[in-house]
C-alpha atoms as a PDB file:
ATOM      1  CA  UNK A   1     -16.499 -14.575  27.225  1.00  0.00           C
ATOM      2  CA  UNK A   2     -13.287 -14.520  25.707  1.00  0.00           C
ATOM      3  CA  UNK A   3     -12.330 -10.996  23.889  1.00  0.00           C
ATOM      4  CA  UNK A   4     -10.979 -10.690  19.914  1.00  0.00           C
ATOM      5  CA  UNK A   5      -8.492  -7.826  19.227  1.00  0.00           C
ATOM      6  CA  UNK A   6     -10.050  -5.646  16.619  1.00  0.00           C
ATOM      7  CA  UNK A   7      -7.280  -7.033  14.040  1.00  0.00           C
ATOM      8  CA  UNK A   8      -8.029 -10.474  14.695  1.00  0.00           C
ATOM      9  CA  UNK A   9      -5.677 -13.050  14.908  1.00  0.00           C
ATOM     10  CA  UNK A  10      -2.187 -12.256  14.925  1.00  0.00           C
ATOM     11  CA  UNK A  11       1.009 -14.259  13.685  1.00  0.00           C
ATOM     12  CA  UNK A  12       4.360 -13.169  14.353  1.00  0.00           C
ATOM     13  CA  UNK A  13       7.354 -14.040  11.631  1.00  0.00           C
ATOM     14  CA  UNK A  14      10.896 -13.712  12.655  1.00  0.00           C
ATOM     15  CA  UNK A  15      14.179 -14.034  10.996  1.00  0.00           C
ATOM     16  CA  UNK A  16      17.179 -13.103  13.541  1.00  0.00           C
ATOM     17  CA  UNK A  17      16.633  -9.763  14.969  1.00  0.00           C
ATOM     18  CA  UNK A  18      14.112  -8.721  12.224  1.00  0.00           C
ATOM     19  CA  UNK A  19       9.923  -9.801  13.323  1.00  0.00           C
ATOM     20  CA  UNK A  20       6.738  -8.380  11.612  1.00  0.00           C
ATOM     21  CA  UNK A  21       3.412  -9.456  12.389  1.00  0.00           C
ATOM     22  CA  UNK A  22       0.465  -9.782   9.892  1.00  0.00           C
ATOM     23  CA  UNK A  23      -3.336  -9.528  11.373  1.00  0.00           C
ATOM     24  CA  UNK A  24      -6.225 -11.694  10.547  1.00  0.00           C
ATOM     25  CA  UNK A  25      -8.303  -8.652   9.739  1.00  0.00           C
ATOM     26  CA  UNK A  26      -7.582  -7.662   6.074  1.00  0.00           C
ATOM     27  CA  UNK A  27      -4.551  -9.749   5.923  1.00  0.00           C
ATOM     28  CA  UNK A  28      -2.155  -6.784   6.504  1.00  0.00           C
ATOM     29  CA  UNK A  29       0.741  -5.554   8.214  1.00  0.00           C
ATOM     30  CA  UNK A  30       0.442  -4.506  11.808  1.00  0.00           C
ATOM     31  CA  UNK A  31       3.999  -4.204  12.694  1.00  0.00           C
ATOM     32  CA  UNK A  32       7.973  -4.675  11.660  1.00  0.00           C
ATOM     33  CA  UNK A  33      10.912  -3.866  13.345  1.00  0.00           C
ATOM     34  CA  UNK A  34      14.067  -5.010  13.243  1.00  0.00           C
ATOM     35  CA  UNK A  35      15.564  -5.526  16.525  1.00  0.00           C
ATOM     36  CA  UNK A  36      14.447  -2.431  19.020  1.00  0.00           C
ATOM     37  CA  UNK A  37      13.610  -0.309  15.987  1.00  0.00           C
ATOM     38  CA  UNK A  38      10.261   0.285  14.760  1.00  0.00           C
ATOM     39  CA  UNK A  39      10.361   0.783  10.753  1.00  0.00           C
ATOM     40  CA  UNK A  40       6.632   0.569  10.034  1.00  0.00           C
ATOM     41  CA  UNK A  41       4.396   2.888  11.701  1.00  0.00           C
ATOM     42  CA  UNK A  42       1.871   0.609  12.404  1.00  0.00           C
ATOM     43  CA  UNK A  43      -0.708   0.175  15.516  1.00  0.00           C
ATOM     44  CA  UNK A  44      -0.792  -1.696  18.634  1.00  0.00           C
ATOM     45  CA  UNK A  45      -2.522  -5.092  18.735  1.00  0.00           C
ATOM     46  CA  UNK A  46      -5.831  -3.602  21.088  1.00  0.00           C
ATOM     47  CA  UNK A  47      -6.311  -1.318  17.991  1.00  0.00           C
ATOM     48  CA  UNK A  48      -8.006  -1.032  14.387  1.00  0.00           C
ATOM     49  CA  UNK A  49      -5.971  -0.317  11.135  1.00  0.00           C
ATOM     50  CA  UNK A  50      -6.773   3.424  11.123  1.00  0.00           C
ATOM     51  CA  UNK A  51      -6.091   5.610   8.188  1.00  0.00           C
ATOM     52  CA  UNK A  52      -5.081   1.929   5.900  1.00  0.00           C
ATOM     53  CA  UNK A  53      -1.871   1.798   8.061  1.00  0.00           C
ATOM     54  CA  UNK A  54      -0.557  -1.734   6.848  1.00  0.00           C
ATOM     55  CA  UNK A  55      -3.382  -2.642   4.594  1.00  0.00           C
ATOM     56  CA  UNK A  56      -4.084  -4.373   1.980  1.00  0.00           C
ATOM     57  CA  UNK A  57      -6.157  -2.074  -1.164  1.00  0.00           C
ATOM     58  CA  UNK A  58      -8.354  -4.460  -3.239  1.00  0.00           C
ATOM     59  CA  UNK A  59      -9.747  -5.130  -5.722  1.00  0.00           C
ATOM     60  CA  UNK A  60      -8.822  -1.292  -6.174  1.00  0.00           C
ATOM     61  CA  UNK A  61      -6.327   0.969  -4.611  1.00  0.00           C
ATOM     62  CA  UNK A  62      -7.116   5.103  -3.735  1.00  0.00           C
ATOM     63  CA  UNK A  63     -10.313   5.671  -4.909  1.00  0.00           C
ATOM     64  CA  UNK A  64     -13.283   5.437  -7.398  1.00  0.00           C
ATOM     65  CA  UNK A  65     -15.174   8.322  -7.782  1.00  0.00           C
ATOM     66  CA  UNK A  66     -18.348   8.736  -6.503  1.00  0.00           C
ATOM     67  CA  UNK A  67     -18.134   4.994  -5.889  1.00  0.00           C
ATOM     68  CA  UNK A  68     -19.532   4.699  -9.447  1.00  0.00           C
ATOM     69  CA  UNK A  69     -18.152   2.911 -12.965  1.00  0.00           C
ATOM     70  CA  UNK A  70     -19.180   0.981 -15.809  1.00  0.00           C
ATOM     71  CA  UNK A  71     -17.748  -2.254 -16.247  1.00  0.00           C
ATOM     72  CA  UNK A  72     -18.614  -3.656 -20.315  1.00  0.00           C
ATOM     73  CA  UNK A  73     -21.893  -2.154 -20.464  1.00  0.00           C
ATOM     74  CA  UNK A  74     -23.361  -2.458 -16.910  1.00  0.00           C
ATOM     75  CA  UNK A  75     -23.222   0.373 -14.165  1.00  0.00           C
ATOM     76  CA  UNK A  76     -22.323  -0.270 -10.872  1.00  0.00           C
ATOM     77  CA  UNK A  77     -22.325   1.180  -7.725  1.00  0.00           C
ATOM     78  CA  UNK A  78     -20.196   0.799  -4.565  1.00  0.00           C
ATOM     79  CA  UNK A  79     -20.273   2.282  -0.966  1.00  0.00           C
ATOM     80  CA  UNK A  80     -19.217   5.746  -0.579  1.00  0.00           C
ATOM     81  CA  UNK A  81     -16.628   5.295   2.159  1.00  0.00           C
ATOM     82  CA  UNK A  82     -14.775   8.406   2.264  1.00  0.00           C
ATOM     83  CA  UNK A  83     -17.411  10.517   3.018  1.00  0.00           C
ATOM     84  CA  UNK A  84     -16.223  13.886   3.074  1.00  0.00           C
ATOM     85  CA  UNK A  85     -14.798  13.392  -0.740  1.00  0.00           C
ATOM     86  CA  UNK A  86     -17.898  11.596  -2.157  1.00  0.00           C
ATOM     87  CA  UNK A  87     -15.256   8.470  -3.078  1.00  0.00           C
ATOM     88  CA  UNK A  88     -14.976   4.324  -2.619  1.00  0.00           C
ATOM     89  CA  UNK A  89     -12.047   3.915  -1.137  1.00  0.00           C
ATOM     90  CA  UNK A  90      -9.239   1.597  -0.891  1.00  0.00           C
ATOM     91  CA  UNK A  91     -11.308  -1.593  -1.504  1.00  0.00           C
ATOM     92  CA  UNK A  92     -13.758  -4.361  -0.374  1.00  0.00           C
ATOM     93  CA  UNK A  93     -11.198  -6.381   1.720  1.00  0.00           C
ATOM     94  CA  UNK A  94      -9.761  -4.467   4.680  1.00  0.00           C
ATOM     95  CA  UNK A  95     -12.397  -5.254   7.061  1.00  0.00           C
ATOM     96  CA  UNK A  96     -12.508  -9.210   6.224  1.00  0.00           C
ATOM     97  CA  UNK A  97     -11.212 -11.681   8.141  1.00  0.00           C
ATOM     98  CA  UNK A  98      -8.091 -13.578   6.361  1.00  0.00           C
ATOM     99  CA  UNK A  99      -7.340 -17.064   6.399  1.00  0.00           C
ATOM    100  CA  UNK A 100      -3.632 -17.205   7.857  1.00  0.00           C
ATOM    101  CA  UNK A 101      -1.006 -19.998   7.258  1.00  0.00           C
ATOM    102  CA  UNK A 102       2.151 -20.082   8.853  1.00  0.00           C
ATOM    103  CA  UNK A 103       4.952 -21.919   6.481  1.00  0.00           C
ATOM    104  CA  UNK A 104       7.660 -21.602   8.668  1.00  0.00           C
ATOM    105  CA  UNK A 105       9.332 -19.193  11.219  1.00  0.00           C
ATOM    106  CA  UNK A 106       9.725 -16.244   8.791  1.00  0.00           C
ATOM    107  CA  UNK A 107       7.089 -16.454   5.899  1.00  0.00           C
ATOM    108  CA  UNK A 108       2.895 -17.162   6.049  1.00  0.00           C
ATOM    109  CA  UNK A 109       0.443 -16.686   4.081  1.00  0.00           C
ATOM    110  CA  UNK A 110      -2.716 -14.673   4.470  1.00  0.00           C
ATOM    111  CA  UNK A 111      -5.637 -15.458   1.778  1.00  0.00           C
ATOM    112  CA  UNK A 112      -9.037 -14.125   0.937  1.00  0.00           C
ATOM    113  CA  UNK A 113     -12.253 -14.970  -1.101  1.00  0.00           C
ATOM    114  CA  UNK A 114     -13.927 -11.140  -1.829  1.00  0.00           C
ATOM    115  CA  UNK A 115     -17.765 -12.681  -3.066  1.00  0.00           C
ATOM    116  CA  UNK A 116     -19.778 -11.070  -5.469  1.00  0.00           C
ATOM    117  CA  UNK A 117     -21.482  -8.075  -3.841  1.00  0.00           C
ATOM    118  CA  UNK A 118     -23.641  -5.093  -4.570  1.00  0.00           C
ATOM    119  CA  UNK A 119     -21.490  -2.869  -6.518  1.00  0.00           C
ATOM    120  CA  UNK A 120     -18.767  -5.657  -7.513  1.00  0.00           C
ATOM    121  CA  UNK A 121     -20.746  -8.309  -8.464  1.00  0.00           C
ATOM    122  CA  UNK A 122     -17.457 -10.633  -9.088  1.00  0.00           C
ATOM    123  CA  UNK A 123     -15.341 -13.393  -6.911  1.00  0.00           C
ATOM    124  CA  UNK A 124     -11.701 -13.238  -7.017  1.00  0.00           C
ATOM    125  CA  UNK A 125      -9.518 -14.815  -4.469  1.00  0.00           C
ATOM    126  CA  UNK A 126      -6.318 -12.731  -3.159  1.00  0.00           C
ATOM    127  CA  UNK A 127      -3.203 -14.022  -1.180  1.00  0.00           C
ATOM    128  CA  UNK A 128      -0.213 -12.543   0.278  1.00  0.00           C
ATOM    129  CA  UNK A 129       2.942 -13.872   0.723  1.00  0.00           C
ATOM    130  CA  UNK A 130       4.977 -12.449   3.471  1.00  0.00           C
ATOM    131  CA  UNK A 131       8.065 -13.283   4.049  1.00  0.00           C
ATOM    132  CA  UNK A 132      11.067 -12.036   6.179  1.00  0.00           C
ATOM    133  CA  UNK A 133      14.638 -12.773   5.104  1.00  0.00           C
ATOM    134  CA  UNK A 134      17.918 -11.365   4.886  1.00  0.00           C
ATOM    135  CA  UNK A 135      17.056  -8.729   1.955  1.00  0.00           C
ATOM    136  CA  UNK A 136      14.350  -7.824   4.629  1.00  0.00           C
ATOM    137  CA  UNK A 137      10.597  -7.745   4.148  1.00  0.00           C
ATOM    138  CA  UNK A 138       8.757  -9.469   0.564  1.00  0.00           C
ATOM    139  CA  UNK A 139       5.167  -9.246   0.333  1.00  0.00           C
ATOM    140  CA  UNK A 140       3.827 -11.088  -3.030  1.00  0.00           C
ATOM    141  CA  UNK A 141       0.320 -10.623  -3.557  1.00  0.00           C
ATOM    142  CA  UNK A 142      -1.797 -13.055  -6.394  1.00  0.00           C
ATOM    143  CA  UNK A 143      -5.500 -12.207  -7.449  1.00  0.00           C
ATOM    144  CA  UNK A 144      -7.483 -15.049  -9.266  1.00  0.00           C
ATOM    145  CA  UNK A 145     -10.804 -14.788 -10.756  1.00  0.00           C
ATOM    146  CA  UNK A 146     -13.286 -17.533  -9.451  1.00  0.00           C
ATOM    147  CA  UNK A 147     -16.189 -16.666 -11.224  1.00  0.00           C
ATOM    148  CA  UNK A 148     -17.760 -16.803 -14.573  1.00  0.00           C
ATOM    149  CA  UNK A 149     -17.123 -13.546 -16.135  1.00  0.00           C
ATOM    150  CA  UNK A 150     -14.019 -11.033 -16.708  1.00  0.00           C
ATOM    151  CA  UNK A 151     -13.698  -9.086 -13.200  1.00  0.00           C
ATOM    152  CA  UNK A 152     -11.445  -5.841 -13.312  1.00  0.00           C
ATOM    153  CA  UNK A 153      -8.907  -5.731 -10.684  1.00  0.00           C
ATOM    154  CA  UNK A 154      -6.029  -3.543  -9.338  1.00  0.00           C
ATOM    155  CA  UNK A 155      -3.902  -4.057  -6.525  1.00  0.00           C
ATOM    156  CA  UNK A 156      -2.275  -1.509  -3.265  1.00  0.00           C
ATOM    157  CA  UNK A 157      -1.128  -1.213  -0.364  1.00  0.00           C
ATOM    158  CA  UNK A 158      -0.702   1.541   2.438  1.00  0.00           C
ATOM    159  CA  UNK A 159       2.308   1.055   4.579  1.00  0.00           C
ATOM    160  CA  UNK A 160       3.635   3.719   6.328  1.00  0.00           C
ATOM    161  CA  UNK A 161       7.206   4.261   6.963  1.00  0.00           C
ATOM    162  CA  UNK A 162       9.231   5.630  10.080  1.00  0.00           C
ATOM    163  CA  UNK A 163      13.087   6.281  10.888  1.00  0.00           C
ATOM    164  CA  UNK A 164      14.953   7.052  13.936  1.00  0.00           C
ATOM    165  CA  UNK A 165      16.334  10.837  13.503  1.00  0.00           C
ATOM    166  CA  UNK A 166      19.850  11.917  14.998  1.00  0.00           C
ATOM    167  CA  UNK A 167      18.683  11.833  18.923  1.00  0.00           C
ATOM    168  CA  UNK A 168      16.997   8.622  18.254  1.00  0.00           C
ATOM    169  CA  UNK A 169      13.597   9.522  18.728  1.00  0.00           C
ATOM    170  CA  UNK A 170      11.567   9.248  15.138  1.00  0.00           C
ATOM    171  CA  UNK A 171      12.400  11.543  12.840  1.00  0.00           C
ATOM    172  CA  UNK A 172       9.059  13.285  11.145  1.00  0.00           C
ATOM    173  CA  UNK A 173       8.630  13.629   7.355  1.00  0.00           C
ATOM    174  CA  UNK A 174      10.376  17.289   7.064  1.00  0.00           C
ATOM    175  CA  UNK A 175      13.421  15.407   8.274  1.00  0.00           C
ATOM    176  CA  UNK A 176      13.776  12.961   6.305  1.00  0.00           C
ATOM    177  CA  UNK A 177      15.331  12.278   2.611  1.00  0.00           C
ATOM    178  CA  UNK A 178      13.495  10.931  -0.155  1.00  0.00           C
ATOM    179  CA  UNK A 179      14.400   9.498  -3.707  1.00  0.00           C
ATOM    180  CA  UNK A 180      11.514   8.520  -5.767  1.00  0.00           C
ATOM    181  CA  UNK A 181      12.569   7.401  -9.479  1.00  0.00           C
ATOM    182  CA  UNK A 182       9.668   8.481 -11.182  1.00  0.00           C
ATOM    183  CA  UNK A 183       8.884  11.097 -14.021  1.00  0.00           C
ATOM    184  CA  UNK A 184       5.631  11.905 -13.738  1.00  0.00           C
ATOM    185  CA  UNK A 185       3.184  12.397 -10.911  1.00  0.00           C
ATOM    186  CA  UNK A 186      -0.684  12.557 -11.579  1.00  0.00           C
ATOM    187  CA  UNK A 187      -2.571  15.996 -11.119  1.00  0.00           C
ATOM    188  CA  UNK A 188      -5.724  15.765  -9.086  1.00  0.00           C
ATOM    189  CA  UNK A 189      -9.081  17.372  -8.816  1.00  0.00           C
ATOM    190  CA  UNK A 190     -10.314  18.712  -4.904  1.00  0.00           C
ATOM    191  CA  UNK A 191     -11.899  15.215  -4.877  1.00  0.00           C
ATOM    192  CA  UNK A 192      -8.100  13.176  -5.229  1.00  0.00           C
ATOM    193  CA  UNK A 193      -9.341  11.824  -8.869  1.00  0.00           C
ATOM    194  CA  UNK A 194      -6.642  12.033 -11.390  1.00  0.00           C
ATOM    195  CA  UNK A 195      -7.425  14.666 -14.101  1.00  0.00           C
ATOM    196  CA  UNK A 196      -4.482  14.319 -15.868  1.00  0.00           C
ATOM    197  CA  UNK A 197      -0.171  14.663 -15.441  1.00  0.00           C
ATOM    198  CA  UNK A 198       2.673  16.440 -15.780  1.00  0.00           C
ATOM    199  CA  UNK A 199       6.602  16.079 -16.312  1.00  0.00           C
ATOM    200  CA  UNK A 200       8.073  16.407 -12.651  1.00  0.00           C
ATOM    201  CA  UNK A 201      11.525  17.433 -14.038  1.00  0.00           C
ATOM    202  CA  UNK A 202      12.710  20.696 -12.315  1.00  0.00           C
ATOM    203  CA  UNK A 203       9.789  21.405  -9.708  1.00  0.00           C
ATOM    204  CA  UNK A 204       9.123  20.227  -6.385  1.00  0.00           C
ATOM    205  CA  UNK A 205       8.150  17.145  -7.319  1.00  0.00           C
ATOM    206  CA  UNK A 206      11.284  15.993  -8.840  1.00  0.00           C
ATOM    207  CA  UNK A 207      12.525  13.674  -6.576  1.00  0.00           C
ATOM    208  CA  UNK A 208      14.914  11.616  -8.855  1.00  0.00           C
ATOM    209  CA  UNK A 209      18.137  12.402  -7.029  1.00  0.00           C
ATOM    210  CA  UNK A 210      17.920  12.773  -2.752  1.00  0.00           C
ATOM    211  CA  UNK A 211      16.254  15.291  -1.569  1.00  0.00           C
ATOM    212  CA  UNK A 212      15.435  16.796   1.841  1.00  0.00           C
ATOM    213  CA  UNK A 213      11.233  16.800   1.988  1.00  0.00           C
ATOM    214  CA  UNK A 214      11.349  20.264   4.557  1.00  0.00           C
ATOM    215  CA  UNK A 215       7.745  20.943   4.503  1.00  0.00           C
ATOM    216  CA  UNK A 216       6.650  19.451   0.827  1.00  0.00           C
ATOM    217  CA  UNK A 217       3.202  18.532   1.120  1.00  0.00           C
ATOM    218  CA  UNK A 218       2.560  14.836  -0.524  1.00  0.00           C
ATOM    219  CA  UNK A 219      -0.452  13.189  -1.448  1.00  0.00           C
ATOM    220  CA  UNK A 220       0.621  11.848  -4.338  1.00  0.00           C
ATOM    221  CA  UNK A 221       0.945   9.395  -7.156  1.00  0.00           C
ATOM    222  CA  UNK A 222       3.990   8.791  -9.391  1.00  0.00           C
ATOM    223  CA  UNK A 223       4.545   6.825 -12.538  1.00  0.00           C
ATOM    224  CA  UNK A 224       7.263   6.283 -15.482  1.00  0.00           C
ATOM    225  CA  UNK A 225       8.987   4.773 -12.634  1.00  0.00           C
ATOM    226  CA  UNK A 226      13.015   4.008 -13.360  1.00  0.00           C
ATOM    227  CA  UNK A 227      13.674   0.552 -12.875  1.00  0.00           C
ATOM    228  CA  UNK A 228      16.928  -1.037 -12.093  1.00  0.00           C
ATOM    229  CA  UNK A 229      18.361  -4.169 -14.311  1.00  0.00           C
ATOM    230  CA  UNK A 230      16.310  -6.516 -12.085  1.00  0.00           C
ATOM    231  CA  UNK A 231      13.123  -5.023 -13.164  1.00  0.00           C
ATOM    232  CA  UNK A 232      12.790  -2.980  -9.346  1.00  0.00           C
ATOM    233  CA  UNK A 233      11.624   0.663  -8.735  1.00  0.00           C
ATOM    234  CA  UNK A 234      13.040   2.082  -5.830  1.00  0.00           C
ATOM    235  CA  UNK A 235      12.007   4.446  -3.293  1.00  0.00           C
ATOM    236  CA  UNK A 236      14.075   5.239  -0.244  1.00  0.00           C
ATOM    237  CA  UNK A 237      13.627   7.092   2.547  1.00  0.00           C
ATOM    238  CA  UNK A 238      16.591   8.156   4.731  1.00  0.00           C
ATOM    239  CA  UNK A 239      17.189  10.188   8.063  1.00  0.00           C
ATOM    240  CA  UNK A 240      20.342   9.564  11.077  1.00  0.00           C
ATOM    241  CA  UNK A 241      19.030   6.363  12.175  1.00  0.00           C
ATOM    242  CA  UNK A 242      19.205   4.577   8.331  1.00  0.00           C
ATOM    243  CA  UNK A 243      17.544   4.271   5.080  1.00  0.00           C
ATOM    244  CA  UNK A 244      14.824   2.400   3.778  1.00  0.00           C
ATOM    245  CA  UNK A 245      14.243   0.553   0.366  1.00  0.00           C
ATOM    246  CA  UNK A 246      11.353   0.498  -0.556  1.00  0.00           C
ATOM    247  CA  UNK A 247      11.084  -1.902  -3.962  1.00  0.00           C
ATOM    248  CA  UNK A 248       8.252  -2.920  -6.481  1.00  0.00           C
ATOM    249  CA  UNK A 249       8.542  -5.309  -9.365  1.00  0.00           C
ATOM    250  CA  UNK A 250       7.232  -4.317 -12.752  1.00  0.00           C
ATOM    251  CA  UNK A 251       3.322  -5.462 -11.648  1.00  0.00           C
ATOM    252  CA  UNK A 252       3.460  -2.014  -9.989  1.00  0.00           C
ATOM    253  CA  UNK A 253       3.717   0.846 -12.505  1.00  0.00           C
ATOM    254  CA  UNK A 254       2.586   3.165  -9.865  1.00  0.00           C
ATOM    255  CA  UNK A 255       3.471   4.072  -6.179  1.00  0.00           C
ATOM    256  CA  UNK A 256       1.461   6.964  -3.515  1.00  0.00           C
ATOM    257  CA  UNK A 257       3.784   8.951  -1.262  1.00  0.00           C
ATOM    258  CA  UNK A 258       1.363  10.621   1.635  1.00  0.00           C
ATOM    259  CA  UNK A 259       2.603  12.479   4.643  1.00  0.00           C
ATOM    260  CA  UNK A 260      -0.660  12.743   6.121  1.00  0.00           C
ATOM    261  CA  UNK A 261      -1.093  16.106   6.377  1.00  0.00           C
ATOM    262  CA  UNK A 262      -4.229  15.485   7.113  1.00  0.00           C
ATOM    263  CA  UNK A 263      -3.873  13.988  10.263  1.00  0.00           C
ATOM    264  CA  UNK A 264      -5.042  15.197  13.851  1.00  0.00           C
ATOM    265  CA  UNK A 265      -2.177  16.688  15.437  1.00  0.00           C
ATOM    266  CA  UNK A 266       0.475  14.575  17.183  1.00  0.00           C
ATOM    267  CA  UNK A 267       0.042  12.184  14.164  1.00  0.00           C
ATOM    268  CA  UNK A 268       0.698  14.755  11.146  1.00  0.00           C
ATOM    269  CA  UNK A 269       3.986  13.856   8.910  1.00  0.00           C
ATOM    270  CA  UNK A 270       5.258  11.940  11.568  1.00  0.00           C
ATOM    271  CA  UNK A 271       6.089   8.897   8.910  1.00  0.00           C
ATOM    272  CA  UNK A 272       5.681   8.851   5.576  1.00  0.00           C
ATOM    273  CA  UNK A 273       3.365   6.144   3.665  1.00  0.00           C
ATOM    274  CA  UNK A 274       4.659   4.517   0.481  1.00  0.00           C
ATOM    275  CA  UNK A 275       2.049   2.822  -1.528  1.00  0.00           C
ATOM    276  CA  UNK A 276       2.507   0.235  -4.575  1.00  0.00           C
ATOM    277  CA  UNK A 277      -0.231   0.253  -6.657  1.00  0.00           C
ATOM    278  CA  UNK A 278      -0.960  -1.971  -9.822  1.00  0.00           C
ATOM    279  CA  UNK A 279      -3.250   1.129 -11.095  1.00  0.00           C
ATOM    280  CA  UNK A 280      -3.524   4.730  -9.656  1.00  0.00           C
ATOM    281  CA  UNK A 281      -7.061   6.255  -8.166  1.00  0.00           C
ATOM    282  CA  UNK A 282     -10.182   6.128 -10.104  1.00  0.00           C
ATOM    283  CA  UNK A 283      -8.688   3.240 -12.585  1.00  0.00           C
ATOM    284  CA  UNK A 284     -12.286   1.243 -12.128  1.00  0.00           C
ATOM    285  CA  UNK A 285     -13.148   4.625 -14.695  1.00  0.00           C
ATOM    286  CA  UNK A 286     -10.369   5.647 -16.662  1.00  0.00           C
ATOM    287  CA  UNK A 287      -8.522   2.068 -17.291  1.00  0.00           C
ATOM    288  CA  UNK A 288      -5.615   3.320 -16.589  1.00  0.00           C
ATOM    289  CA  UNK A 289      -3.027   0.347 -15.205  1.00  0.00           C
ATOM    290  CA  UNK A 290      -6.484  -1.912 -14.628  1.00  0.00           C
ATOM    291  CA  UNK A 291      -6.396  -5.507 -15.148  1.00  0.00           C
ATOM    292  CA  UNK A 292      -9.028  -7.185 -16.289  1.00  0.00           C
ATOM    293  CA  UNK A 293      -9.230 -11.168 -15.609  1.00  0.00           C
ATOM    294  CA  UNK A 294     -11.048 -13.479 -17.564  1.00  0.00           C
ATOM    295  CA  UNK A 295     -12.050 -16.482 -15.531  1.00  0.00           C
ATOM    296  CA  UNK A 296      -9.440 -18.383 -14.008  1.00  0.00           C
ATOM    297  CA  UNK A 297      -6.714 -16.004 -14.640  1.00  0.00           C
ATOM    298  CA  UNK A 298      -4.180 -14.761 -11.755  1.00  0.00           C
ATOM    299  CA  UNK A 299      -2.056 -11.800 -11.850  1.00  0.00           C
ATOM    300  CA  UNK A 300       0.702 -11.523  -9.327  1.00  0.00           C
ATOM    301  CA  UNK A 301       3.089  -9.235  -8.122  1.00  0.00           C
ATOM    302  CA  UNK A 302       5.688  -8.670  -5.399  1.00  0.00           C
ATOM    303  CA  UNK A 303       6.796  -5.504  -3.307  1.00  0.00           C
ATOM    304  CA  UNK A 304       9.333  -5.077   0.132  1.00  0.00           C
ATOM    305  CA  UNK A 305      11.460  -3.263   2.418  1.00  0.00           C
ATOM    306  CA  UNK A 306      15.439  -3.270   3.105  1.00  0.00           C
ATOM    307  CA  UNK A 307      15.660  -1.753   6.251  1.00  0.00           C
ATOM    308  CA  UNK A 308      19.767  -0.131   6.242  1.00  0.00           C
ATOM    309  CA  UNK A 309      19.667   0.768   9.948  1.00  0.00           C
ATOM    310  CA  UNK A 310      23.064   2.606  12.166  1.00  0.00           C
END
């Protein structure tokens, strides 16, 4: 009998020296490198998508708490998948299989029906559109609302980022440095639900000009994002092998930096994830950033990378 890698299917796009490959299983990023260098730390294709590297977070990013909310008058409640916190997490769609579409050499897309389910008792469709160019890596992601009834919906995703360091080997997070143009970062609760925010300006979490990480701890979310005239947020990370741009359009009011200091050794800050999210953790709750479609509406958005590599 023949044997199915645990990320399903997988389809390679290329455009000259730059190739990514997206995976059947939750429709999400396995891999992206541009010639010999590896930019996303991703997984090999005889593996799962541990700790969300690559995926896709929906119909929710981070978490709900206690896996419980009221949606117009009804309770619901979904799995508790992050056991140790008591939270649903990241979404219904990570472990589906995808529909994959190749369009040409660089660009495919990977789409998804989530069904009505205990918990989230709605059917929206989901596609992303990846596509590799010159201005590097564009993932556009669409949700539409099948059903018969308004369905709340926000949008993620968990890539995480890697760059060479002066001796060419990767450089871990301490070594690397960061820009994020953003005002405000969310405070959290021991369970990683928002409890309110705070002005970043002048403490450790200001992060509007370069800085150095060192040994800044991150797990978290940042909004009252700067945008540029084209209506982008950037992040970029930089070390001796090059710099990284990560972009989000103005669907994305949000974006998660994690070091994963909560790792097993060995894997510990040795990349750093950047996360667009349409709405931060808990949104199914506080309606914060959530988007709620009325049947037959779409909402859309777009996010990449420009890899800068020496």
């Amino acid at each position: 009998m023949e044997t199915t890698a645990p990320s399903g299917r997988q389809l390679e796009l290329v455009h000259g020296e730059s190739r990514a490959v997206v995976t059947e299983v939750g429709g999400g990023l396995r891999d992206y490198r541009v010639g010999a260098v590896t930019v996303l730390d991703g997984y090999g294709p005889g593996e799962m998508a541990g700790r969300g590297r690559g995926q896709l977070l929906l119909p929710w990013p981070n978490r709900v708490a206690a896996g419980r909310y009221t949606f117009r008058g009804t309770s619901h409640q979904l799995p508790v998948n992050e056991v140790a916190l008591g939270n649903a997490s990241h979404g219904l769609t990570r472990w589906l299989g995808w529909e994959l579409e190749r369009l040409d050499a660089g660009a495919a897309w990977a789409q998804v029906v989530l069904r009505a389910q205990s918990g989230y008792p709605f059917t929206v469709a989901f596609s992303a559109l990846y596509r590799l160019d010159g201005d590097g890596l564009t993932v556009s992601l669409t949700a539409t609302n099948l059903g018969d009834t308004a369905a709340p919906v926000g949008m993620g995703a968990h890539p995480y980022f890697v760059l060479a360091g002066a001796d060419g080997s990767p450089a871990p997070a301490d070594d690397m440095t960061v820009t994020v143009p953003a005002a405000t970062r969310l405070l959290t609760d021991e369970r990683l639900i928002p409890v309110g925010a705070e002005d970043v300006a002048g403490g450790p979490f200001d992060l509007r000009e370069p800085r150095p990480l060192g040994g800044l701890i991150l797990d978290t979310c940042f909004t009252d994002l700067e945008r540029a005239a084209d209506g982008r947020a950037r992040v970029t990370l930089a070390a001796a092998g090059g710099t990284l741009t990560i972009w989000q359009d103005a669907a994305w009011p949000y974006v998660q930096l994690f070091t994963g200091d909560t790792f097993p050794p060995g894997q510990r800050r040795r990349s750093i994830a950047v996360e667009p999210m349409t709405c931060p953790a808990n949104a199914f709750n506080s309606g914060d950033g959530l988007r709620v479609l009325e049947p037959g509406e779409s909402f859309a958005g777009s996010w990449g990378v420009r890899p800068d590599l020496r």
